[in-house]
Every structure is written in structure tokens, then in C-alpha cells.
PDB file of N, CA and C in Angstrom:
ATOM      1  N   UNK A   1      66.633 116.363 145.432  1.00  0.00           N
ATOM      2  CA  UNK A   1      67.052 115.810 144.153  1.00  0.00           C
ATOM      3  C   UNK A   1      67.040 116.940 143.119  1.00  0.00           C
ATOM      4  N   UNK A   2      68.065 116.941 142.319  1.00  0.00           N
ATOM      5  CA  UNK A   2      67.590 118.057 141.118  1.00  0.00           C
ATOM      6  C   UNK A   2      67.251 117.816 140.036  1.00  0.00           C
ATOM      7  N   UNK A   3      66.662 118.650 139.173  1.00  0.00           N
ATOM      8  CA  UNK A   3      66.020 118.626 138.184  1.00  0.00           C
ATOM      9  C   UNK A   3      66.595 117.890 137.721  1.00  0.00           C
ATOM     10  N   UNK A   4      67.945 118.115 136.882  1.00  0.00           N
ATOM     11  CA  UNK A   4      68.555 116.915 136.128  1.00  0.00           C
ATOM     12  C   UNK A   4      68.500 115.718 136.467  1.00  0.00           C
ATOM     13  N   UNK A   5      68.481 115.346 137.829  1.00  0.00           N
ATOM     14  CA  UNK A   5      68.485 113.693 138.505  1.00  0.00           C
ATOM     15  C   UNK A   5      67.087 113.508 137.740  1.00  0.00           C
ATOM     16  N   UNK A   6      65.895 113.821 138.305  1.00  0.00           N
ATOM     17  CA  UNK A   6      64.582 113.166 137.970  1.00  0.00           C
ATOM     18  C   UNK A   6      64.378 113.335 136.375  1.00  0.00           C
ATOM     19  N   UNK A   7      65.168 114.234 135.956  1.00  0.00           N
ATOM     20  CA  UNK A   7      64.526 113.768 134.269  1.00  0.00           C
ATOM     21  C   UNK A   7      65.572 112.909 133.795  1.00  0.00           C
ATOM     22  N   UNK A   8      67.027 112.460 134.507  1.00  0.00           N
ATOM     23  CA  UNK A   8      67.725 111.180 133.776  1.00  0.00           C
ATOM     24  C   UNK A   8      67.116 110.094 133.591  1.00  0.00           C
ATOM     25  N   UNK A   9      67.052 109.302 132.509  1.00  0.00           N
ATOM     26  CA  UNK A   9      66.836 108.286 132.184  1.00  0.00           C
ATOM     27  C   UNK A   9      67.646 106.853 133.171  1.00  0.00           C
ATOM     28  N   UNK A  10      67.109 105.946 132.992  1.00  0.00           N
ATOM     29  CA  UNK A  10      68.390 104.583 133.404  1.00  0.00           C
ATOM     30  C   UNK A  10      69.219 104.199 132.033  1.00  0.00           C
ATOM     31  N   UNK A  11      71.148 104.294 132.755  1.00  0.00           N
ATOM     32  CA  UNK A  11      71.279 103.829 131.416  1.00  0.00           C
ATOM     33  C   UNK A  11      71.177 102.496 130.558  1.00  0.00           C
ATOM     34  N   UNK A  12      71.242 102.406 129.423  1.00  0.00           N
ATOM     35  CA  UNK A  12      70.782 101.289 128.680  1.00  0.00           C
ATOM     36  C   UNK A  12      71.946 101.408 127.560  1.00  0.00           C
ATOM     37  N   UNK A  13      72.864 100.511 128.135  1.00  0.00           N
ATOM     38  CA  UNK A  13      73.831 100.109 127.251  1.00  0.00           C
ATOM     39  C   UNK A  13      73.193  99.769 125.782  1.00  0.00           C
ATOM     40  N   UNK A  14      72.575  99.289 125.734  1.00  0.00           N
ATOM     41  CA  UNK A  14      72.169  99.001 124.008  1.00  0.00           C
ATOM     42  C   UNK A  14      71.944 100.115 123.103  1.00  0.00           C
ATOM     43  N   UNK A  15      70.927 100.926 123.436  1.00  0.00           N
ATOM     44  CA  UNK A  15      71.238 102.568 122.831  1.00  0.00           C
ATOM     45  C   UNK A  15      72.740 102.965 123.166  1.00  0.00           C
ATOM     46  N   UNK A  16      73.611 102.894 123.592  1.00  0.00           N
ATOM     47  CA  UNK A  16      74.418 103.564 124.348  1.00  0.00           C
ATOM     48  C   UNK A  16      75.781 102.952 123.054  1.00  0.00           C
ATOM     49  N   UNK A  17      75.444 101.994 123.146  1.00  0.00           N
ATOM     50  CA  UNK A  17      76.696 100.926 122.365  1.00  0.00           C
ATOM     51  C   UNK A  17      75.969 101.205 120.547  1.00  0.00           C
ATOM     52  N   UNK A  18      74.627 101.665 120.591  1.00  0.00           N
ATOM     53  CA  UNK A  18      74.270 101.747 119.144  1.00  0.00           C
ATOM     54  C   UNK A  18      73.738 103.651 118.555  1.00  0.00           C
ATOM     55  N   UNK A  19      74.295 104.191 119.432  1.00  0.00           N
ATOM     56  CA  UNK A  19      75.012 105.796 119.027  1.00  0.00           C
ATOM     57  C   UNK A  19      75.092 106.353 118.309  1.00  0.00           C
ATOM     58  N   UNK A  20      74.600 106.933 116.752  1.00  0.00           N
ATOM     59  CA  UNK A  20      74.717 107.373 115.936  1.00  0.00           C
ATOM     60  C   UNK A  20      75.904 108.228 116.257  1.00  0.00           C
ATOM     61  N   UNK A  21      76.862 108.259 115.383  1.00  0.00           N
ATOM     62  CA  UNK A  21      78.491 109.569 115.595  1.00  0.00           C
ATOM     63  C   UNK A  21      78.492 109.917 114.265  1.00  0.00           C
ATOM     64  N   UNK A  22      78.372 110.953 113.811  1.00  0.00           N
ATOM     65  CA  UNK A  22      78.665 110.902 112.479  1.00  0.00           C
ATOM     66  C   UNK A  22      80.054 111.902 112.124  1.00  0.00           C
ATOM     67  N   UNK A  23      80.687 110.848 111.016  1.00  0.00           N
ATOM     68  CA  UNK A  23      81.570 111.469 110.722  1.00  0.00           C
ATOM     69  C   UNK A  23      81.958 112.882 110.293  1.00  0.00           C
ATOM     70  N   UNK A  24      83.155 112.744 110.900  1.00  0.00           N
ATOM     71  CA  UNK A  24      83.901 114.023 110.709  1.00  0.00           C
ATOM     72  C   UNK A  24      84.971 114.329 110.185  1.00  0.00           C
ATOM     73  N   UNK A  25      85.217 115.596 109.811  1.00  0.00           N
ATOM     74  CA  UNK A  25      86.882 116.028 109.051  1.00  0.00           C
ATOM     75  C   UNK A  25      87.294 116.938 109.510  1.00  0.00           C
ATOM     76  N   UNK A  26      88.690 116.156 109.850  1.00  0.00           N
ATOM     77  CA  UNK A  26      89.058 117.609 109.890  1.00  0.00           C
ATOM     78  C   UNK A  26      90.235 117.887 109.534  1.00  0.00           C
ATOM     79  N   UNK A  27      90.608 119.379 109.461  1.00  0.00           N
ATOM     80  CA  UNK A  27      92.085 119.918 108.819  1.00  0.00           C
ATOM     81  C   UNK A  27      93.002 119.881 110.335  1.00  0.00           C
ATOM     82  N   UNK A  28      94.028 120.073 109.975  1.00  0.00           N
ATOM     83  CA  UNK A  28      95.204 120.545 111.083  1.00  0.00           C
ATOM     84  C   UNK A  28      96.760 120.802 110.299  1.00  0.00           C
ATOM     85  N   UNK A  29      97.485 121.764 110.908  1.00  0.00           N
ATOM     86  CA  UNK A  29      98.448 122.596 110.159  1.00  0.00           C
ATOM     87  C   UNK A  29      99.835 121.852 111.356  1.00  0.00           C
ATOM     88  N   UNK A  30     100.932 121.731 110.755  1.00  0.00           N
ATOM     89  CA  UNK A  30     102.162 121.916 111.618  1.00  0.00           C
ATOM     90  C   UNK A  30     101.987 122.470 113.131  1.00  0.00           C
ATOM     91  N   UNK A  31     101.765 123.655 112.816  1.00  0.00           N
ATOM     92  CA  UNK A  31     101.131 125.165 113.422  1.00  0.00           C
ATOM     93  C   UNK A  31     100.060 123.964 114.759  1.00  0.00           C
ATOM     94  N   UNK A  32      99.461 123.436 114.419  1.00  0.00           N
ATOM     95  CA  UNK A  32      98.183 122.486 115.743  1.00  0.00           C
ATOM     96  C   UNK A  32      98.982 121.763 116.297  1.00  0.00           C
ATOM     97  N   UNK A  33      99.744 120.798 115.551  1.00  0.00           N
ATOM     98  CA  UNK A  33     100.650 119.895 116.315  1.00  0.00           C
ATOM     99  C   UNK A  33     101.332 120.380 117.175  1.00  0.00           C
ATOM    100  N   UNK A  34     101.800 121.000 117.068  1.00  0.00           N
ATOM    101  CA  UNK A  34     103.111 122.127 117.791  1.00  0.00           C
ATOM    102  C   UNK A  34     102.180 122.589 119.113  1.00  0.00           C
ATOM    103  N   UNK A  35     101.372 123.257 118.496  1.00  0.00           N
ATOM    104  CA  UNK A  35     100.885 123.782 119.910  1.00  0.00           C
ATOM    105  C   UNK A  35     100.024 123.014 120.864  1.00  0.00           C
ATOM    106  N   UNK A  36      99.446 121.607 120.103  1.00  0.00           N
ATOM    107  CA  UNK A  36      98.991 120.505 120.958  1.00  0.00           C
ATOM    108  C   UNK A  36     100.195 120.082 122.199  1.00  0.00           C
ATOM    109  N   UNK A  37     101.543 119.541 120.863  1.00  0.00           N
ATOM    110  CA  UNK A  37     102.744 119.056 122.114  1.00  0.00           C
ATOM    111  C   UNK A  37     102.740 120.261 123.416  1.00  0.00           C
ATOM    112  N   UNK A  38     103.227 121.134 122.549  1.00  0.00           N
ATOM    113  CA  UNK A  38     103.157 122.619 123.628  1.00  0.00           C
ATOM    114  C   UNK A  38     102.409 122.639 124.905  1.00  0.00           C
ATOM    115  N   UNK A  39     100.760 122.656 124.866  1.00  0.00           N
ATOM    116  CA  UNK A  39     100.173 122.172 125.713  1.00  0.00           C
ATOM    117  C   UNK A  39     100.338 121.188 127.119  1.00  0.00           C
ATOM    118  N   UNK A  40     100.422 120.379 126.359  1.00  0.00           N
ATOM    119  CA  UNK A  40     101.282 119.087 127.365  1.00  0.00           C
ATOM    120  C   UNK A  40     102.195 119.227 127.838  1.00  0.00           C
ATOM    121  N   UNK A  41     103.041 120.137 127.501  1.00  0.00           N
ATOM    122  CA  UNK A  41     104.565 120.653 128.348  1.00  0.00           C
ATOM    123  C   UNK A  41     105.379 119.769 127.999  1.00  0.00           C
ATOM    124  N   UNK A  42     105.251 119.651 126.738  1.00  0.00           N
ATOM    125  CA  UNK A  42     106.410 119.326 126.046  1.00  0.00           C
ATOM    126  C   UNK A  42     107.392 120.579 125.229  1.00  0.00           C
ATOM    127  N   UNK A  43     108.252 120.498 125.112  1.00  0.00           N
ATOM    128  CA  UNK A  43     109.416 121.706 124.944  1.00  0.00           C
ATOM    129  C   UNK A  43     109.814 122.545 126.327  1.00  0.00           C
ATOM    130  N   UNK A  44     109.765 122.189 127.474  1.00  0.00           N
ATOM    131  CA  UNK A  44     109.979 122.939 128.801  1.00  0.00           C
ATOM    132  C   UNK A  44     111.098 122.588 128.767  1.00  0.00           C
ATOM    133  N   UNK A  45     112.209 121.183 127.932  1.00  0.00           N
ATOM    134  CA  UNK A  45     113.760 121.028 128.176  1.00  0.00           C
ATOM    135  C   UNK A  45     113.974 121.105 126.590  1.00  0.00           C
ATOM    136  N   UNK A  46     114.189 122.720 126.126  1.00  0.00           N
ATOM    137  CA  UNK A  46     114.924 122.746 124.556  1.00  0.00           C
ATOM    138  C   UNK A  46     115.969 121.871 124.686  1.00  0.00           C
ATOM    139  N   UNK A  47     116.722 121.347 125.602  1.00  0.00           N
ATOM    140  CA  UNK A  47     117.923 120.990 125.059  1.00  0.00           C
ATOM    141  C   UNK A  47     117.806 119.626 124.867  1.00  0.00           C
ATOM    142  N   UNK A  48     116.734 118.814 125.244  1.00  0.00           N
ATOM    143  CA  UNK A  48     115.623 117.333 125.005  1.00  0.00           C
ATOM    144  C   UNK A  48     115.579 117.744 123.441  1.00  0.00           C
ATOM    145  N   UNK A  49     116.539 116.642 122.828  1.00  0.00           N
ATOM    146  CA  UNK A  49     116.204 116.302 121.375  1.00  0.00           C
ATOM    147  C   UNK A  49     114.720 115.471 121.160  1.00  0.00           C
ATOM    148  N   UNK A  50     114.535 114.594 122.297  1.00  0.00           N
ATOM    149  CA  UNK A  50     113.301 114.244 122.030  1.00  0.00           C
ATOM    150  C   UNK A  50     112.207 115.072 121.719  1.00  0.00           C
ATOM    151  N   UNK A  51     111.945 116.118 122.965  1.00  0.00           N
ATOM    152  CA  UNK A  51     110.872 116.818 122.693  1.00  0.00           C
ATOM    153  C   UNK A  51     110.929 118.338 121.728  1.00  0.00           C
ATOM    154  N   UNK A  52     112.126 117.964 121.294  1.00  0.00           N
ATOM    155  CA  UNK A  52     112.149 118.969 120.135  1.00  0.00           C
ATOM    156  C   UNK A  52     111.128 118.598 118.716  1.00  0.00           C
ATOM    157  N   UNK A  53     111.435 116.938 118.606  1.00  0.00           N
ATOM    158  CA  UNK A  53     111.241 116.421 117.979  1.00  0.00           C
ATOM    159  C   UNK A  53     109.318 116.708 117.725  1.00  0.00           C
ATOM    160  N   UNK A  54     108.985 117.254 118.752  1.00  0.00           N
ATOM    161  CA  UNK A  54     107.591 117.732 118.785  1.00  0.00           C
ATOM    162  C   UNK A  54     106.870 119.535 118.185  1.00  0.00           C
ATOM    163  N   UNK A  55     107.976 120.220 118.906  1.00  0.00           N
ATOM    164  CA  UNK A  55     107.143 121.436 118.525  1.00  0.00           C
ATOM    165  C   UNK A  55     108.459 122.196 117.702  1.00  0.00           C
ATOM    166  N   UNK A  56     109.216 121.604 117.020  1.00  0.00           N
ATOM    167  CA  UNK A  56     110.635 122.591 116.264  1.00  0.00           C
ATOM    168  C   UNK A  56     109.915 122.199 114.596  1.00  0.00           C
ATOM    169  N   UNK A  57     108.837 122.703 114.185  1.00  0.00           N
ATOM    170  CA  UNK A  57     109.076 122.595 112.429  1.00  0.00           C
ATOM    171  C   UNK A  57     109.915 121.353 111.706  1.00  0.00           C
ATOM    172  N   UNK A  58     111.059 121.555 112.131  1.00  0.00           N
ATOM    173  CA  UNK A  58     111.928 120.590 111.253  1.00  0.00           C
ATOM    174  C   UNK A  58     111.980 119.335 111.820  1.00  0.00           C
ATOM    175  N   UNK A  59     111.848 118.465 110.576  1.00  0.00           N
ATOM    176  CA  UNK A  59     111.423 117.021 111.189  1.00  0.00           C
ATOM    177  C   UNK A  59     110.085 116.918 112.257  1.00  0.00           C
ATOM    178  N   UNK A  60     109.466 117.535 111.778  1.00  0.00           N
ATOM    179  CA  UNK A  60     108.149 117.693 113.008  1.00  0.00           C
ATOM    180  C   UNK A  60     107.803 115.865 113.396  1.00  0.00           C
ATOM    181  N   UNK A  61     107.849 115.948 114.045  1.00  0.00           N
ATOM    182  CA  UNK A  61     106.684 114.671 114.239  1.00  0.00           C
ATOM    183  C   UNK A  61     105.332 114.702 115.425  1.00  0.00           C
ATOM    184  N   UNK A  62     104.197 114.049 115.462  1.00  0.00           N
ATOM    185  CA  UNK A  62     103.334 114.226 115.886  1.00  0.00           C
ATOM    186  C   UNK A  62     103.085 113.055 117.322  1.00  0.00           C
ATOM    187  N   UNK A  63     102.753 113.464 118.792  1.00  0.00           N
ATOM    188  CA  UNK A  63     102.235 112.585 119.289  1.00  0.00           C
ATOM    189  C   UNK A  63     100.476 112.106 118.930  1.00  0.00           C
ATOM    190  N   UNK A  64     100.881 110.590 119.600  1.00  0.00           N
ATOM    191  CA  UNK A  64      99.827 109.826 119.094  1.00  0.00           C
ATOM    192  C   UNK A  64      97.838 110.201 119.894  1.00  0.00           C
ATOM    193  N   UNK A  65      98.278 111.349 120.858  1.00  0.00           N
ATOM    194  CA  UNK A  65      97.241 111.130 121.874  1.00  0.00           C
ATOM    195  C   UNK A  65      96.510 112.411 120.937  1.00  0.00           C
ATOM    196  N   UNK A  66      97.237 112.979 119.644  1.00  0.00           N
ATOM    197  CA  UNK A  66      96.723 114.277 118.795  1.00  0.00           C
ATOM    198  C   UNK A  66      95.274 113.690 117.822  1.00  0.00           C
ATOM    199  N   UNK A  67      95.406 112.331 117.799  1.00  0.00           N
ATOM    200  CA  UNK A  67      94.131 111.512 116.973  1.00  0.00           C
ATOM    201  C   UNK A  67      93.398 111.980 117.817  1.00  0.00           C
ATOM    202  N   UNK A  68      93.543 111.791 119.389  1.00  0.00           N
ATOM    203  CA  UNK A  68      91.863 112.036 119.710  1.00  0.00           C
ATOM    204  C   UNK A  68      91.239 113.017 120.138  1.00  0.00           C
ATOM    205  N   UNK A  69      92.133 114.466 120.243  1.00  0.00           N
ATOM    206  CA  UNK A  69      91.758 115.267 119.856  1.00  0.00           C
ATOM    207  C   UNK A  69      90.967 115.589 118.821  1.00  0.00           C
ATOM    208  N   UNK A  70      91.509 115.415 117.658  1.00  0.00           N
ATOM    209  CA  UNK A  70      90.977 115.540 115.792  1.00  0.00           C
ATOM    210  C   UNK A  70      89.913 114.485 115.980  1.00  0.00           C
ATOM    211  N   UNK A  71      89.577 113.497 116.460  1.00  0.00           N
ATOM    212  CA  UNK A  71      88.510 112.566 116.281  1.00  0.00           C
ATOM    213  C   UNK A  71      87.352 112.736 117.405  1.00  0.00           C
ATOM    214  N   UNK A  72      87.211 113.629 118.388  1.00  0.00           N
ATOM    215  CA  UNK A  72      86.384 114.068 119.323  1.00  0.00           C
ATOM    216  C   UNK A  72      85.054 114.519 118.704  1.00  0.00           C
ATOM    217  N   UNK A  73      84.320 113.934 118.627  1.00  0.00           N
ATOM    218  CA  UNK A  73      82.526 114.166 118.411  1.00  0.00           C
ATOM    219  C   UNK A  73      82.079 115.094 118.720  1.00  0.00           C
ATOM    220  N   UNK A  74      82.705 115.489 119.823  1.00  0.00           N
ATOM    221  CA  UNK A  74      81.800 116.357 120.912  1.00  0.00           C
ATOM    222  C   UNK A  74      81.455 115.811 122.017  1.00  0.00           C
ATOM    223  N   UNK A  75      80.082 116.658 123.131  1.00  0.00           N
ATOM    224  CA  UNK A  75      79.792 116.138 124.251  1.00  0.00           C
ATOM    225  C   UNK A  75      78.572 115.193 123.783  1.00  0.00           C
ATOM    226  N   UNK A  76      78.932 114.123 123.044  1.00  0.00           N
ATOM    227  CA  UNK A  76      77.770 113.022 122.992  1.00  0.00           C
ATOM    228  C   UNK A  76      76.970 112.342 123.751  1.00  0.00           C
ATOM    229  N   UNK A  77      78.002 111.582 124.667  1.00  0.00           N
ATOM    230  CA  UNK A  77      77.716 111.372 126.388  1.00  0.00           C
ATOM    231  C   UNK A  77      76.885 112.443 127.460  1.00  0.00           C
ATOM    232  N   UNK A  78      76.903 113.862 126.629  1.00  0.00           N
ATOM    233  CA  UNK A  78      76.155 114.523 127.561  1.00  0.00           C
ATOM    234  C   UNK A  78      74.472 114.863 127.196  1.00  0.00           C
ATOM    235  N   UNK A  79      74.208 113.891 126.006  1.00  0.00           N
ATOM    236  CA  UNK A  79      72.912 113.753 125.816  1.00  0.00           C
ATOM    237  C   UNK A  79      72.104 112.904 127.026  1.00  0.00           C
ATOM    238  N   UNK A  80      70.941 113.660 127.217  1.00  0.00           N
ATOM    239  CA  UNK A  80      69.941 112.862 128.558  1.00  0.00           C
ATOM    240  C   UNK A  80      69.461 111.604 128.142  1.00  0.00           C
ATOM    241  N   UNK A  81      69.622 111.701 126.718  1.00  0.00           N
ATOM    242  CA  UNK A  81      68.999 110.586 126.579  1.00  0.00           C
ATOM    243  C   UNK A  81      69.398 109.249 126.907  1.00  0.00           C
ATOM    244  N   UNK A  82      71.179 109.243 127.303  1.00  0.00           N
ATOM    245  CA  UNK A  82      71.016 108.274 126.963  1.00  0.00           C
ATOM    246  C   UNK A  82      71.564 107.551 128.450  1.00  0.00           C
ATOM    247  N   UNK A  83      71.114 109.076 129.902  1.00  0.00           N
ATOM    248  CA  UNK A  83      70.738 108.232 131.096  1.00  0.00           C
ATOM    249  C   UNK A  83      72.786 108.473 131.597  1.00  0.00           C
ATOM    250  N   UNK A  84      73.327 109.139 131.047  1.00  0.00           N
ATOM    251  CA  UNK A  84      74.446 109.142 132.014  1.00  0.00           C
ATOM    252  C   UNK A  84      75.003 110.571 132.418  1.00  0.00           C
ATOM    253  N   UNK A  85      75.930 110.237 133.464  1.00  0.00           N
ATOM    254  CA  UNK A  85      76.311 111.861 134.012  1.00  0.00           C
ATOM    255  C   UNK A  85      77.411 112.109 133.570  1.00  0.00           C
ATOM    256  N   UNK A  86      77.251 113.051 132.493  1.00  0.00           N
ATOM    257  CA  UNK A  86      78.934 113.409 131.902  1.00  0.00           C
ATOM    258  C   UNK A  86      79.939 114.214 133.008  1.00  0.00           C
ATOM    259  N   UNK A  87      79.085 114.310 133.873  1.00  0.00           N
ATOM    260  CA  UNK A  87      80.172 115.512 134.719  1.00  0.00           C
ATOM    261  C   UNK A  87      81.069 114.474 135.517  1.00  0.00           C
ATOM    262  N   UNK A  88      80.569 112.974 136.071  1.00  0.00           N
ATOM    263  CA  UNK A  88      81.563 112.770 136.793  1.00  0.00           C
ATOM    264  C   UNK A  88      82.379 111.103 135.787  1.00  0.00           C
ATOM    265  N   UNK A  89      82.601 111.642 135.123  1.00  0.00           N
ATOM    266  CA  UNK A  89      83.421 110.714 133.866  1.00  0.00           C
ATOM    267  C   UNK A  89      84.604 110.778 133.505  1.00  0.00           C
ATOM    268  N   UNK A  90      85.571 110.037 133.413  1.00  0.00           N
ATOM    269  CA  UNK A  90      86.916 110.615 133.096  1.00  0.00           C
ATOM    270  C   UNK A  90      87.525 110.113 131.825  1.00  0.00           C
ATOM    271  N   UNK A  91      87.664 111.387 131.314  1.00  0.00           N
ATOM    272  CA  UNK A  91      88.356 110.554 129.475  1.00  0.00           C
ATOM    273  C   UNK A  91      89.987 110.708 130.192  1.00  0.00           C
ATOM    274  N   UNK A  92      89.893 109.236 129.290  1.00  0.00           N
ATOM    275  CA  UNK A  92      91.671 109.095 128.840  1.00  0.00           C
ATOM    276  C   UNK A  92      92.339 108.605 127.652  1.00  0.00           C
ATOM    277  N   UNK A  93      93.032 109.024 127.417  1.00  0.00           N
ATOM    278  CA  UNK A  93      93.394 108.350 126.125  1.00  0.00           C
ATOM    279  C   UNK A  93      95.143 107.663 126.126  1.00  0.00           C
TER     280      UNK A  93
END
């Protein structure tokens, strides 16, 4: 067993569901959006008006999965305390 196993806690949804997160702010430029879409492999077909519509400046617009980026806490879940294994967890948004 390893160390980490024997000092996890059991989890306990009630701490778990009552979490302190404290708020956050944050900035982001054209310049983030762009290179968020980018990321995702969006702009691989310039000639896709759609996904122009992501990383070209003009008329920028933003996908929606960029909130949870900007709204990410951090590794909260990877506190012991509160009894879970962040390594085998899968975020989705």
C-alpha cells in the first residue's frame, strides 16, 4: 500500500459538497481566446468560416468551454482532506 493510500481519508460527501472556493478574477485579452480556440484545433480549415469565427480578431467570438478554463480554482480535489484520488478523475466540460 502507499503512503498516500494509508493517510487518505474516506470520502465524505458533506465536507466535499460544503468546500470553501473562493472567488476569483480574472482578466483575458482577444489574444487568450484565440489561442484557447487554437489549442483545440480549431483554425486547422482557414477556409471554415466557422472556425474563423474563433481565432481571426475580427468579429472574434468566444467558445463556451473558455468559462471553465477562467473559472478553474485549481487542484481543490487534490486536497487529502477531503479522501479522494485526483489522479484517476476525469474533468469534462
Amino acid at each position: 500500500m502507499s503512503p498516500d493510500a494509508r493517510r487518505r481519508v474516506p470520502p465524505d460527501p458533506t465536507r466535499l459538497l460544503n468546500w470553501p472556493i473562493d472567488a476569483i478574477t480574472q482578466r483575458y485579452t482577444p489574444r487568450d481566446a484565440m489561442f484557447y480556440a487554437l489549442s483545440l484545433g480549431i483554425g486547422q480549415a482557414p477556409a471554415d468560416r466557422r472556425q474563423l469565427a474563433y481565432v481571426h480578431e475580427n468579429a472574434l467570438d468566444m467558445l463556451p468551454g473558455f468559462a471553465t478554463v477562467l473559472a478553474d480554482p485549481g487542484p481543490w480535489l487534490g486536497d487529502p482532506r477531503l479522501g479522494l484520488d485526483w489522479r484517476s478523475m476525469l474533468h469534462s466540460a
